[in-house]
Protein backbone atom coordinates (compact mmCIF):
# COMPACT_ATOMS: atom_id res chain seq x y z
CA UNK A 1 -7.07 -10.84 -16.11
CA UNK A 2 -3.45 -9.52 -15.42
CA UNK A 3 -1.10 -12.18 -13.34
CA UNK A 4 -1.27 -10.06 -10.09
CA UNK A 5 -5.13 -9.78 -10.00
CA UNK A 6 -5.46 -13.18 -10.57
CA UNK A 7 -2.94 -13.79 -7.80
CA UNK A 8 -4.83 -11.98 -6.00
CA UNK A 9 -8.20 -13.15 -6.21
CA UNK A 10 -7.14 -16.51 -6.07
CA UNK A 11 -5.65 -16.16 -2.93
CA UNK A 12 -8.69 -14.77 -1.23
CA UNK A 13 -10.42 -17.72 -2.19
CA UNK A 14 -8.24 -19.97 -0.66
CA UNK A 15 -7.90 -17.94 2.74
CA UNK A 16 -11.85 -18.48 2.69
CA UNK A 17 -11.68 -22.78 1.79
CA UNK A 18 -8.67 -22.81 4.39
CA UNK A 19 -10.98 -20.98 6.78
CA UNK A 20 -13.85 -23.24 6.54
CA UNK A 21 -11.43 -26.33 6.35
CA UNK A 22 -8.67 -25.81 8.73
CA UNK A 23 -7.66 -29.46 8.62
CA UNK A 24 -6.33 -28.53 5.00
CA UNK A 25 -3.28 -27.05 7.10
CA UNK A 26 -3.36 -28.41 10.27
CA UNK A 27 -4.48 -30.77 13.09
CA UNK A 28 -4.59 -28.53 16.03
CA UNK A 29 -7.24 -26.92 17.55
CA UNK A 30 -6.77 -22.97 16.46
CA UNK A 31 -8.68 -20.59 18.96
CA UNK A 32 -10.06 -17.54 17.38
CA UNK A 33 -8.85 -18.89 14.24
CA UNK A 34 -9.19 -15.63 11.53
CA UNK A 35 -7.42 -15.98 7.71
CA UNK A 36 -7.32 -13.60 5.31
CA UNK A 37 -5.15 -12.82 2.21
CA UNK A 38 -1.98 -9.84 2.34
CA UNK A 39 0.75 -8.89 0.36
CA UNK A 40 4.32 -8.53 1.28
CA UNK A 41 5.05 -5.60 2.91
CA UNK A 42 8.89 -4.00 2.47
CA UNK A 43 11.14 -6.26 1.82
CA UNK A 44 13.57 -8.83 0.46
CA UNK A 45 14.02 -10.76 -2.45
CA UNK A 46 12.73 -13.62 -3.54
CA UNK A 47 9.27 -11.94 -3.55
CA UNK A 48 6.08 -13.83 -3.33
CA UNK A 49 2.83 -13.25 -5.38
CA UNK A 50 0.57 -12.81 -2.01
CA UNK A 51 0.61 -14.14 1.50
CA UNK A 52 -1.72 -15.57 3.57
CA UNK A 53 -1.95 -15.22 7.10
CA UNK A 54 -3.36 -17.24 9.73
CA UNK A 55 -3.96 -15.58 12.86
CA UNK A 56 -4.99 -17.20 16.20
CA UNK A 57 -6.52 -14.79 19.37
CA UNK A 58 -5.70 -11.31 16.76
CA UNK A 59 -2.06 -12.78 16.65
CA UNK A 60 -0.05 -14.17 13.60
CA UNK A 61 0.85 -17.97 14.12
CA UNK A 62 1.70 -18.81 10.11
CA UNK A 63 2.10 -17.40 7.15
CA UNK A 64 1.74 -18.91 3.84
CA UNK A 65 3.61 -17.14 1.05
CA UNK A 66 1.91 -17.97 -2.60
CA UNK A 67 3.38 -19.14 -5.69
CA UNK A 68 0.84 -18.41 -8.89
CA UNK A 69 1.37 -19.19 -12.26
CA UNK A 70 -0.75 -18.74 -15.31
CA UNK A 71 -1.76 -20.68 -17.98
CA UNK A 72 0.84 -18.58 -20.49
CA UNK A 73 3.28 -19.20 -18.62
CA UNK A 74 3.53 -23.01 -20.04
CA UNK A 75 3.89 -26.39 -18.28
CA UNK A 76 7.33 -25.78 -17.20
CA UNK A 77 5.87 -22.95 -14.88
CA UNK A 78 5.09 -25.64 -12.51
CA UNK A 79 8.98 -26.80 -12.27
CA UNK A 80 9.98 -22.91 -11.48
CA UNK A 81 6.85 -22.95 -9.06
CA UNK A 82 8.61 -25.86 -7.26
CA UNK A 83 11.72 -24.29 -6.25
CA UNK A 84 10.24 -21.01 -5.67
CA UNK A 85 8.26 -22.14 -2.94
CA UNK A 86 11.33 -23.81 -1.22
CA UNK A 87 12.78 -20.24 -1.32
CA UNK A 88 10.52 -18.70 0.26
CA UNK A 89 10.35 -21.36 2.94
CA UNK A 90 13.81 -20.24 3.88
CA UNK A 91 13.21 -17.06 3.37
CA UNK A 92 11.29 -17.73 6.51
CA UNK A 93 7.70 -18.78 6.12
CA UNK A 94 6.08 -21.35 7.67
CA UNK A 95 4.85 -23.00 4.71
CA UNK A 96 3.97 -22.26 0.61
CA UNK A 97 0.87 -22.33 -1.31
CA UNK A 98 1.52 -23.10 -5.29
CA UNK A 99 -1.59 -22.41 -7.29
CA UNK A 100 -1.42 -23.25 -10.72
CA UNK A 101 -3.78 -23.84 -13.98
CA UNK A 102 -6.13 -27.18 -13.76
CA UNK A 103 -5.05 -28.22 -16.95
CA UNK A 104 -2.49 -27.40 -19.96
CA UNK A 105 -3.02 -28.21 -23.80
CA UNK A 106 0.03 -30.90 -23.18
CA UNK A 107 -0.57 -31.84 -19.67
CA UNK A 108 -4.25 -32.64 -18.42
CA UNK A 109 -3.35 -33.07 -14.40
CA UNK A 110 -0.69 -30.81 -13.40
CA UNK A 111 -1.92 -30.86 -10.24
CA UNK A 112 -1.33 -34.58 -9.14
CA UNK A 113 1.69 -34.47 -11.21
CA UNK A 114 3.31 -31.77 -8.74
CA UNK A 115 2.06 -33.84 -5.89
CA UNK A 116 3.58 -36.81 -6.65
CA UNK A 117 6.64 -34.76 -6.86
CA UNK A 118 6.61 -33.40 -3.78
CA UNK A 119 5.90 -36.44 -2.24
CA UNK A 120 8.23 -38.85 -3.62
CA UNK A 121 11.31 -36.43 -3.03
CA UNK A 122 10.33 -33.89 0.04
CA UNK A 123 7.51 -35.30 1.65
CA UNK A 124 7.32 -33.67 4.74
CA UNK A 125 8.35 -30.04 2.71
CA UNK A 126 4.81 -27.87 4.28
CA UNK A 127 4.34 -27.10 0.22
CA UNK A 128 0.43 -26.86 -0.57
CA UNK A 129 -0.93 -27.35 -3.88
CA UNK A 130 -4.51 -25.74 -5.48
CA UNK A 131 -5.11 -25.76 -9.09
CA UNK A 132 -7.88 -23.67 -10.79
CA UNK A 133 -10.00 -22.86 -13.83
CA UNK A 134 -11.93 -20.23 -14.84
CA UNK A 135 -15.65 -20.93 -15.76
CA UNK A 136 -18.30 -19.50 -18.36
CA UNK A 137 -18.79 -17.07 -15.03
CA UNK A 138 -15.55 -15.54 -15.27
CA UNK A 139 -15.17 -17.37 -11.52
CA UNK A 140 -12.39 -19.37 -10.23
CA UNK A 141 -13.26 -22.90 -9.43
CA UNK A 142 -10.10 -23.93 -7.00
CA UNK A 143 -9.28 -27.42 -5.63
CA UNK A 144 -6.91 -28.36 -2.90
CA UNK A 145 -4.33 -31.10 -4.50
CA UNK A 146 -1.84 -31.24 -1.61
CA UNK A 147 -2.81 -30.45 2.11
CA UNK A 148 -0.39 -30.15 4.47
CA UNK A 149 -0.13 -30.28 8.66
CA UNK A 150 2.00 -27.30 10.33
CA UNK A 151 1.48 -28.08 13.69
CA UNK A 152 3.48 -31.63 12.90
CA UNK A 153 6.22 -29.67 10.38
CA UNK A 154 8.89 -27.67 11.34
CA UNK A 155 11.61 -25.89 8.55
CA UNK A 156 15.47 -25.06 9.28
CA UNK A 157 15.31 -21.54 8.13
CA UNK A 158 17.45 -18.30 8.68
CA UNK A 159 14.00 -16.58 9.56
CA UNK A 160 14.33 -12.59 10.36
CA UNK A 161 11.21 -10.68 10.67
CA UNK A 162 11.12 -8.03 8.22
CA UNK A 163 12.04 -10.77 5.74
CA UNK A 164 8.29 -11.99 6.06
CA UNK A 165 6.77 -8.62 6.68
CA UNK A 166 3.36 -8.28 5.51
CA UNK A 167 0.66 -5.24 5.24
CA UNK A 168 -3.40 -5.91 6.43
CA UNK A 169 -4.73 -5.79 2.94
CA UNK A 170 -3.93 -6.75 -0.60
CA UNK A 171 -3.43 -3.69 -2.19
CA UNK A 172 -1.06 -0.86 -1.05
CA UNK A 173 -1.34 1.30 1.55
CA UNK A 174 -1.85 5.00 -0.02
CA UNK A 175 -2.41 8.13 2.03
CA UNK A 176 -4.16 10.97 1.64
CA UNK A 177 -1.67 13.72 1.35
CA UNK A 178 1.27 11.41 0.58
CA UNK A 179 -0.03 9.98 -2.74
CA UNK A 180 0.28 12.62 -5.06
CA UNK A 181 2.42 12.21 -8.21
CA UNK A 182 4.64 15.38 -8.03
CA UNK A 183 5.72 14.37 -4.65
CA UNK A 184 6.49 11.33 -5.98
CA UNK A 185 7.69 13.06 -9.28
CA UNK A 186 9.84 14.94 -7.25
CA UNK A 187 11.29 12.24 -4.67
CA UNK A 188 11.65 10.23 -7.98
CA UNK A 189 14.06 12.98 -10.00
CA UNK A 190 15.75 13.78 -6.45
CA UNK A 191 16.80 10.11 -6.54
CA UNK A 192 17.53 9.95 -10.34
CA UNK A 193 19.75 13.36 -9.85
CA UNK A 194 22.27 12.24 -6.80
CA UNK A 195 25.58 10.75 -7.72
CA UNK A 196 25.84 7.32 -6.40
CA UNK A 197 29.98 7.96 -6.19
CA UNK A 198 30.25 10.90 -4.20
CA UNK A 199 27.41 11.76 -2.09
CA UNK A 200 27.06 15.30 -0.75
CA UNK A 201 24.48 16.80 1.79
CA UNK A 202 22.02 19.46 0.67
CA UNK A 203 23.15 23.05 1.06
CA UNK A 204 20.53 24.60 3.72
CA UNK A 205 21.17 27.72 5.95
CA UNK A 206 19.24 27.26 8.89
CA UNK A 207 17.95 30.04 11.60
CA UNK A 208 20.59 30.09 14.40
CA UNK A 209 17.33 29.71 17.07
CA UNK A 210 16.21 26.19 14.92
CA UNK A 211 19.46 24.93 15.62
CA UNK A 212 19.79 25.72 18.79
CA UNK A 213 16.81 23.75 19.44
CA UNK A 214 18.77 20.65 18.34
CA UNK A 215 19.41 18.32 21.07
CA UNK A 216 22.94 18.42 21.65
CA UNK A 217 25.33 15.66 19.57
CA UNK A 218 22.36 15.49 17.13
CA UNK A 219 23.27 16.96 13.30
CA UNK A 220 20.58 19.52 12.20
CA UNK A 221 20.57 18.48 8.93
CA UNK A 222 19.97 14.54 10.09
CA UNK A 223 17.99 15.18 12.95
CA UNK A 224 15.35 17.60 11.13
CA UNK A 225 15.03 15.01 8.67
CA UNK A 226 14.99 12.34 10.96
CA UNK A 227 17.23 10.07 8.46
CA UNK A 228 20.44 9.09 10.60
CA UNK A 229 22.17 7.23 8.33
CA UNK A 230 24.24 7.19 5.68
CA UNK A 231 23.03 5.10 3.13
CA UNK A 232 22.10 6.33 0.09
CA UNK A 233 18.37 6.20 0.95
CA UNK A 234 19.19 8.41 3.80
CA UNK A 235 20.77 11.08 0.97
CA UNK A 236 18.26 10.89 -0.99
CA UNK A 237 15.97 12.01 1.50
CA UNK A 238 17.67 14.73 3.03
CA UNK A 239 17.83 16.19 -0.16
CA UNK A 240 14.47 15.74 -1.25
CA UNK A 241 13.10 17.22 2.37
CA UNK A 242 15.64 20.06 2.41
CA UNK A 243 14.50 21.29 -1.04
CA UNK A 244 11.04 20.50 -1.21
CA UNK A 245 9.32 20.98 1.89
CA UNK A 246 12.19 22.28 4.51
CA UNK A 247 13.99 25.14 2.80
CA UNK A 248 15.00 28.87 3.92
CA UNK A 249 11.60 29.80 2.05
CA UNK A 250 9.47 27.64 4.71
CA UNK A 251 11.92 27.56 7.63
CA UNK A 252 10.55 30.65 9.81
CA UNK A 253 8.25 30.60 12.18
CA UNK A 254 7.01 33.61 12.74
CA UNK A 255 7.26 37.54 12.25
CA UNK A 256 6.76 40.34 14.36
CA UNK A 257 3.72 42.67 13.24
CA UNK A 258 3.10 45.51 15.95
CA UNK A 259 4.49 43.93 19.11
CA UNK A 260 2.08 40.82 17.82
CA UNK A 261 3.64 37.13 16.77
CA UNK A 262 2.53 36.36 12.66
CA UNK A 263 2.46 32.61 11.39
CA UNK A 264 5.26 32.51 8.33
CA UNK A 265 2.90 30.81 6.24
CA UNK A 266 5.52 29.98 2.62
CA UNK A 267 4.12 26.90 0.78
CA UNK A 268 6.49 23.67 -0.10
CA UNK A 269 7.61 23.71 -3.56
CA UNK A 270 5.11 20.70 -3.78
CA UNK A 271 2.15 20.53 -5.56
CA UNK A 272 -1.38 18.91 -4.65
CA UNK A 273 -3.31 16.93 -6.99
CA UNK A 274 -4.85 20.11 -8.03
CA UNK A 275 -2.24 21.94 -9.24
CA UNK A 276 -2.05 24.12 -6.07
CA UNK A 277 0.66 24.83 -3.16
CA UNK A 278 1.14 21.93 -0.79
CA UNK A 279 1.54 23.30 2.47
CA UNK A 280 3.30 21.70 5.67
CA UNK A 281 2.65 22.96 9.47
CA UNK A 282 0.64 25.81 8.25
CA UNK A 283 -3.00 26.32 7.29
CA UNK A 284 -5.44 25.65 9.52
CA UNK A 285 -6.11 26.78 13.37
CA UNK A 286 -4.59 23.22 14.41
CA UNK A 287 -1.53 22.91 12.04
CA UNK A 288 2.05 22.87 13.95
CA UNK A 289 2.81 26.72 13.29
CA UNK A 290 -0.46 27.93 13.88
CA UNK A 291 -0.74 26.47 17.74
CA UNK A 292 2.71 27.54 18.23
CA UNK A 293 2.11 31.20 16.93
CA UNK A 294 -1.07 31.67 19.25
CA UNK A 295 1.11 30.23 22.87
CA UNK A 296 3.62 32.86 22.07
CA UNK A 297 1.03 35.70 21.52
CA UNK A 298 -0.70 34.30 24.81
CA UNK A 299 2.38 34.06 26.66
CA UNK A 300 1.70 30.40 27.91
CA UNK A 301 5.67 29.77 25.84
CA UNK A 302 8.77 31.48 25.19
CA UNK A 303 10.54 31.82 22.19
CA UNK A 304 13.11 29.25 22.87
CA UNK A 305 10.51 26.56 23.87
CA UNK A 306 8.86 27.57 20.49
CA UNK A 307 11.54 26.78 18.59
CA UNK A 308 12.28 23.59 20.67
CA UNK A 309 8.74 22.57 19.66
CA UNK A 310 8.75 23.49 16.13
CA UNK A 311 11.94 21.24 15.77
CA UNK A 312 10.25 18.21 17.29
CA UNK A 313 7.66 19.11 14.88
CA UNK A 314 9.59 19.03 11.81
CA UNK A 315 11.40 15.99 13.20
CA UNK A 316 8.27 13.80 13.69
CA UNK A 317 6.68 15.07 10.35
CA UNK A 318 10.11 13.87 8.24
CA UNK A 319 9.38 10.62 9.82
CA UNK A 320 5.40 10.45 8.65
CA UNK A 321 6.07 11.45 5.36
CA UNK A 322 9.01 9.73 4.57
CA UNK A 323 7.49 6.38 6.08
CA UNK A 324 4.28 7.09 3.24
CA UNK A 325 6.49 8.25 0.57
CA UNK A 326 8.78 4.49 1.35
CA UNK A 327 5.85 2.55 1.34
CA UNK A 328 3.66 3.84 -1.27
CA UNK A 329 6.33 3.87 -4.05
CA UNK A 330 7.62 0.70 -3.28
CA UNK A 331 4.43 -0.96 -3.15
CA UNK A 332 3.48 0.59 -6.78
CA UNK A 333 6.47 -0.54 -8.39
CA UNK A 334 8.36 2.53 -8.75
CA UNK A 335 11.04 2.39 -6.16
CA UNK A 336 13.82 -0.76 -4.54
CA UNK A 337 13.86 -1.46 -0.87
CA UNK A 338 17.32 0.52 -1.57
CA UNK A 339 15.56 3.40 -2.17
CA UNK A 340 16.67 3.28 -5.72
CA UNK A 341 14.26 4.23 -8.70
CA UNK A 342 13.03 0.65 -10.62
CA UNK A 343 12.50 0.69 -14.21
CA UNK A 344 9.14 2.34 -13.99
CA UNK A 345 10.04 4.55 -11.79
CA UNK A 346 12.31 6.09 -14.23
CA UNK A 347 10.09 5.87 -16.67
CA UNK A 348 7.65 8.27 -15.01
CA UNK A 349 10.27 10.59 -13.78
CA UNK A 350 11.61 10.99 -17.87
CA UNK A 351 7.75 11.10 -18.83
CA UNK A 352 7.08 14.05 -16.18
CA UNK A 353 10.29 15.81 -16.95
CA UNK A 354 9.60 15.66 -20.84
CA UNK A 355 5.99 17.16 -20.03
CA UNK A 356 7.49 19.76 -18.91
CA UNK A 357 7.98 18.60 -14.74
CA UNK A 358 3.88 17.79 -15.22
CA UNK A 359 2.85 14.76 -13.59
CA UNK A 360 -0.68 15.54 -13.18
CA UNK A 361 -1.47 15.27 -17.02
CA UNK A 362 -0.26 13.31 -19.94
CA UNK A 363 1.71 10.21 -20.30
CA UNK A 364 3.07 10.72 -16.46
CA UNK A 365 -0.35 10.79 -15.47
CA UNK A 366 -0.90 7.44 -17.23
CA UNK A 367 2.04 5.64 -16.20
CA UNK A 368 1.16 6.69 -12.58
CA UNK A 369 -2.65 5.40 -12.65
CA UNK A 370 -1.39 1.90 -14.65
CA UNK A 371 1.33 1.46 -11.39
CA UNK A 372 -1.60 2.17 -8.84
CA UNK A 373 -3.68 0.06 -10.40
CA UNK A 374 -1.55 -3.04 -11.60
CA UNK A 375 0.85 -2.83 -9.19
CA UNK A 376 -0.61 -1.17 -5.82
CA UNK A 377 -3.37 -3.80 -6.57
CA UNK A 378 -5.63 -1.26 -6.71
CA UNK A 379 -8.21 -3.05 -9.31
CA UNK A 380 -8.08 -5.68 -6.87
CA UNK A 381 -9.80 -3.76 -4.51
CA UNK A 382 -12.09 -2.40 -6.96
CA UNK A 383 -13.09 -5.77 -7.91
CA UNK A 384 -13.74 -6.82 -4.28
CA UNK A 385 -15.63 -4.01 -3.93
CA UNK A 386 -17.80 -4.88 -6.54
CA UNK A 387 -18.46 -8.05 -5.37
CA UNK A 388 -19.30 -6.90 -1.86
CA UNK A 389 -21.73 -5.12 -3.81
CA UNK A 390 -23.43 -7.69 -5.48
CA UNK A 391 -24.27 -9.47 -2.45
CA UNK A 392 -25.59 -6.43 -1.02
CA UNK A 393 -27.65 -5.21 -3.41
CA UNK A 394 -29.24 -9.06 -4.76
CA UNK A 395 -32.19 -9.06 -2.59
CA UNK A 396 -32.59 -5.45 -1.92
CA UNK A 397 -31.58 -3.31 -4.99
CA UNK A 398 -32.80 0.06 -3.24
CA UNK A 399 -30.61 -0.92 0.24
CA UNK A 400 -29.30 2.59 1.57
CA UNK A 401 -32.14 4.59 -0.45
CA UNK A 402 -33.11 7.88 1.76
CA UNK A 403 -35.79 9.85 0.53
CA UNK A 404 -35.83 12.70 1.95
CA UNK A 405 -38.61 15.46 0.84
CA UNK A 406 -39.11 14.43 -3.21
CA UNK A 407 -34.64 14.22 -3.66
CA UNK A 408 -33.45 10.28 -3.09
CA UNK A 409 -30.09 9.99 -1.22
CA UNK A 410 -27.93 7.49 -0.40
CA UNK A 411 -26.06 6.27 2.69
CA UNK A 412 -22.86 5.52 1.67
CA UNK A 413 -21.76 5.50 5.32
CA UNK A 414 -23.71 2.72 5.63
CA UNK A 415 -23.07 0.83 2.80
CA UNK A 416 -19.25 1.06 2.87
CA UNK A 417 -19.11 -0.06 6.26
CA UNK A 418 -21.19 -3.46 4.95
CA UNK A 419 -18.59 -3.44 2.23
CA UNK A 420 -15.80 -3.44 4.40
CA UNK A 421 -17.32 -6.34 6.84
CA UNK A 422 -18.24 -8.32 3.86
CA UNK A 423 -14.10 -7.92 2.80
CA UNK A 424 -13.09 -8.84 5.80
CA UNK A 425 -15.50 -11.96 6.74
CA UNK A 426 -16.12 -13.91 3.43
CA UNK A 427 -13.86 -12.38 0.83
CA UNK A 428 -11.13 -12.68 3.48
CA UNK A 429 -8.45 -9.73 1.74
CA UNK A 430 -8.93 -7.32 5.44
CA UNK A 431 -7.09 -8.30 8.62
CA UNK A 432 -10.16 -8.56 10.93
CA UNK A 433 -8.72 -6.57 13.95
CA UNK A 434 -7.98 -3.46 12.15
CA UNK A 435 -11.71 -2.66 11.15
CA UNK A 436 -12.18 0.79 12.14
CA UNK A 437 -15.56 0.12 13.95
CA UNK A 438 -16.76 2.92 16.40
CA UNK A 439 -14.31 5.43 14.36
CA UNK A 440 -15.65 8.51 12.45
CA UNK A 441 -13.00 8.08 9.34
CA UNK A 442 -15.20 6.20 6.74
CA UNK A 443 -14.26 3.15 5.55
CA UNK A 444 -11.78 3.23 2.50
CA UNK A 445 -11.18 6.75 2.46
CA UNK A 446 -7.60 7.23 1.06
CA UNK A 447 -8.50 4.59 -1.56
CA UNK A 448 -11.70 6.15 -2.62
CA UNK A 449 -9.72 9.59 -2.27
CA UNK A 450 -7.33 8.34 -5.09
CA UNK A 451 -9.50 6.38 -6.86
CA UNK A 452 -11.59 9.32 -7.31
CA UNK A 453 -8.46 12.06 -8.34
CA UNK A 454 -7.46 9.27 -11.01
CA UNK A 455 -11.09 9.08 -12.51
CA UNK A 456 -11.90 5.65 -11.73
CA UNK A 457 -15.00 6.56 -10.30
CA UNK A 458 -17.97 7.88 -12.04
CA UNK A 459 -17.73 11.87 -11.60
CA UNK A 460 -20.61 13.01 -10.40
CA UNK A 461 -22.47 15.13 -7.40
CA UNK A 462 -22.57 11.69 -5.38
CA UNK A 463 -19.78 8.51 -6.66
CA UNK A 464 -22.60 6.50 -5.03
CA UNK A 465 -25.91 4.92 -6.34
CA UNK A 466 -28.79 2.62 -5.96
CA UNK A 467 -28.71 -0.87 -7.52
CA UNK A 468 -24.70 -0.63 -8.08
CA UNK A 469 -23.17 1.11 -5.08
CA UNK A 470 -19.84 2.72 -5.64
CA UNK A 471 -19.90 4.20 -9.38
CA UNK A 472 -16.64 2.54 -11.27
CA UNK A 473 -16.03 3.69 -14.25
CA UNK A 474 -15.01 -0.13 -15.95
CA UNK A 475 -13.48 1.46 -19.33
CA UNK A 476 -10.85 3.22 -17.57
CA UNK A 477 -10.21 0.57 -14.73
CA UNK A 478 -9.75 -1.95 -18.07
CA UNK A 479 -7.54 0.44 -19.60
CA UNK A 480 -5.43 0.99 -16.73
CA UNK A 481 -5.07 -2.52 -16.10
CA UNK A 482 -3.83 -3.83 -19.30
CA UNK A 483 -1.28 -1.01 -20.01
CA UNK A 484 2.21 -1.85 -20.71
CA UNK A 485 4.28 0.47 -18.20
């Protein structure tokens, strides 16, 4: 297994011992008391390998970053484990977790060794230790070396929020419609293109009425983007939304046709995982352009209150997609909280641009599934999955079987939303509040969504089945997985 889905695993099953032993980190009475395992959200260096968060009444009252080395890593891994837990406890968490191997070829208990450490030179440091081994299984066995008491610790540390920041999950938060790898292709080679030494605004002419629907003392070009600022992050954006999705191809709103209003319906110059148009506030009967379009044909608007509303709308939308563009490529690897491209991130832009600005096909394509999977954690969740659905399916292989007439079906309604409680109360990788019970949306759908575009599921008429549940297709999960990118 790669470093990060060990890290992973390994720190579910610690958010479940600490769950079902509480005294492991504290003395105090928690009410409500919910754990589960997370991943740093956006944010500053040094970076841990997970988190885990201890909630009490649905509200965080410590986090735990963790520390994970692996047996290649060699005996000195522990050393480096040492003094990167004390950074991130001023970093600003309330304690560390250091999980490392049982045993080494030269050292037999590095475990107590690291203990007695810790305890001869920073006693009351709120440093946990938990070594593991892997059995004939392929399971972690994982023993608590070094407990620790929060409620009786307290660290000097410069602690800011958003230094600690974490997401409800392990993996990274994808969206539908904002995970697709030309927009990130593009955002990528918009990024890659700017000059770093003299930074210049995009070049956009913009209808006279669309900036009169401006508020006054606002910019157009920084208030339709909704980036403010002048950072570079902010000029990368502006000219990523001014040439991809805002431009004076998609600007309009409308034409006149016979006295009667008509929706200017231009594409982006963005693609969709299938090849096709991506299209913004345009489409359907509820998109932005459409609604406006029909109040100004039934006279409920005028056309200065269109505009007005059309701006908001762009305004609010350059927020959305900016905030999933952020997060998605910085959780894959491919982008620094700067906004600057990281190694791999370059790596798929030169791919794409040598496949001729393809990055639905080819190496891109490649390099893209390998960063959702390895780094977006993405074969964590797969692997969770599957477990979820070995428990389900143990004592009752033909569980969400419908016959219906002489066809067999499956309720994978049903079955996800098992899979999801099952994450969330014993594999302990799902922040417990944010279940979407009562809520139409299925469980997992932007993961599935992408999971399914990449090919990691089984294609078929139905990606679910008796006995096995959701259909992964192992060889090309493997083969993402241990990819060099």
């Amino acid at each position: 297994m790669s470093h990060d889905l060990l890290a992973s695993i390994s720190s579910s099953e610690i958010a479940s011992i600490l769950t079902s032993q509480p005294t492991l980190f504290t003395s105090e009475k928690i009410n409500n008391l919910s754990i589960y395992a997370s991943r740093e959200g956006k944010t500053s260096w040094p970076f841990a390998d997970g988190v885990i968060v201890v909630e009490e009444n649905a509200a965080s009252k410590y986090k735990l970053a963790v520390e994970f080395k692996r047996v290649n890593e060699g005996i000195h891994g522990i050393l480096t484990a040492l003094g990167q837990s004390q950074a991130y406890l001023k970093k600003g968490y309330h304690g560390t977790i250091i999980i490392i191997p049982a045993e080494y070829s030269t050292h037999n208990a590095p475990g107590e060794y690291l203990k007695d450490i810790l305890d001869l030179v920073a006693e009351n440091l709120p440093i946990m230790i938990f070594t593991y081994s892997i059995n004939n299984e392929s399971e972690l066995d994982i023993t608590c070396n070094r407990s620790i008491n929060l409620s009786k610790m307290t660290i000097e540390s410069t602690r800011i929020t958003n230094q600690t920041s974490t997401i409800s999950t392990q993996w990274a938060h994808l969206r539908e419609g904002s995970t697709e790898p030309d927009t990130f292709y593009r955002y990528l080679q918009t990024a890659k293109r700017i000059d770093l030494t003299e930074l210049k605004e995009p070049n956009i002419q913009f209808p006279d009425e669309l900036i009169n629907a401006v508020p006054n003392d606002y910019c157009p070009l920084k208030y339709l983007s909704n980036a403010p600022g002048d950072t570079y992050h902010d000029f990368v954006w502006r000219h990523f939304w001014f040439t991809y999705v805002i431009n004076e191809r998609t600007l309009p709103l409308f034409t006149m046709n016979n006295g009667e209003y008509k929706v200017c319906n231009a594409s982006s110059s963005l693609l969709i995982n299938n090849g096709s148009p991506k299209y913004f506030f345009v489409g359907k009967s509820n998109s932005p352009k459409n609604k406006i379009v029909k109040k100004l044909n039934d006279d409920s608007i005028t056309e200065e209150q269109a505009w007005l509303e059309y701006a908001r709308n762009i305004k609010d939308r350059a927020h959305s997609f900016r905030e999933d563009i952020d997060s998605s490529l910085y959780h894959i690897g491919m982008i620094h909280e700067d906004g600057k491209p990281t190694s791999i991130g370059y790596k798929f832009v030169d791919a794409c641009e040598r496949n001729r600005n393809d990055s639905l096909s080819g190496t891109p394509l490649a390099i893209f599934e390998s960063a959702i999977i390895q780094n977006g954690e993405l074969g964590a969740f797969i692997h969770y999955v599957s477990l979820a659905s070995q428990k389900i399916f143990r004592d009752n292989p033909l569980k969400y079987s419908v016959i219906e007439e002489e066809y067999r079906s499956f309720d994978s309604n049903s079955y996800l939303q098992d899979v999801e409680k099952i994450l969330a109360d014993d594999i302990k990788v799902i922040r417990k509040v944010s279940l979407r019970g009562g809520v139409s949306r299925k469980p997992f759908q932007a993961e599935l969504a992408i999971l399914g575009f990449l090919g990691f599921l089984k294609k078929g008429r139905n990606r679910f089945k008796p006995v096995i549940g959701l259909d992964i297709d192992w060889e090309k999960v493997y083969s993402a997985l241990y990819r060099e990118i």
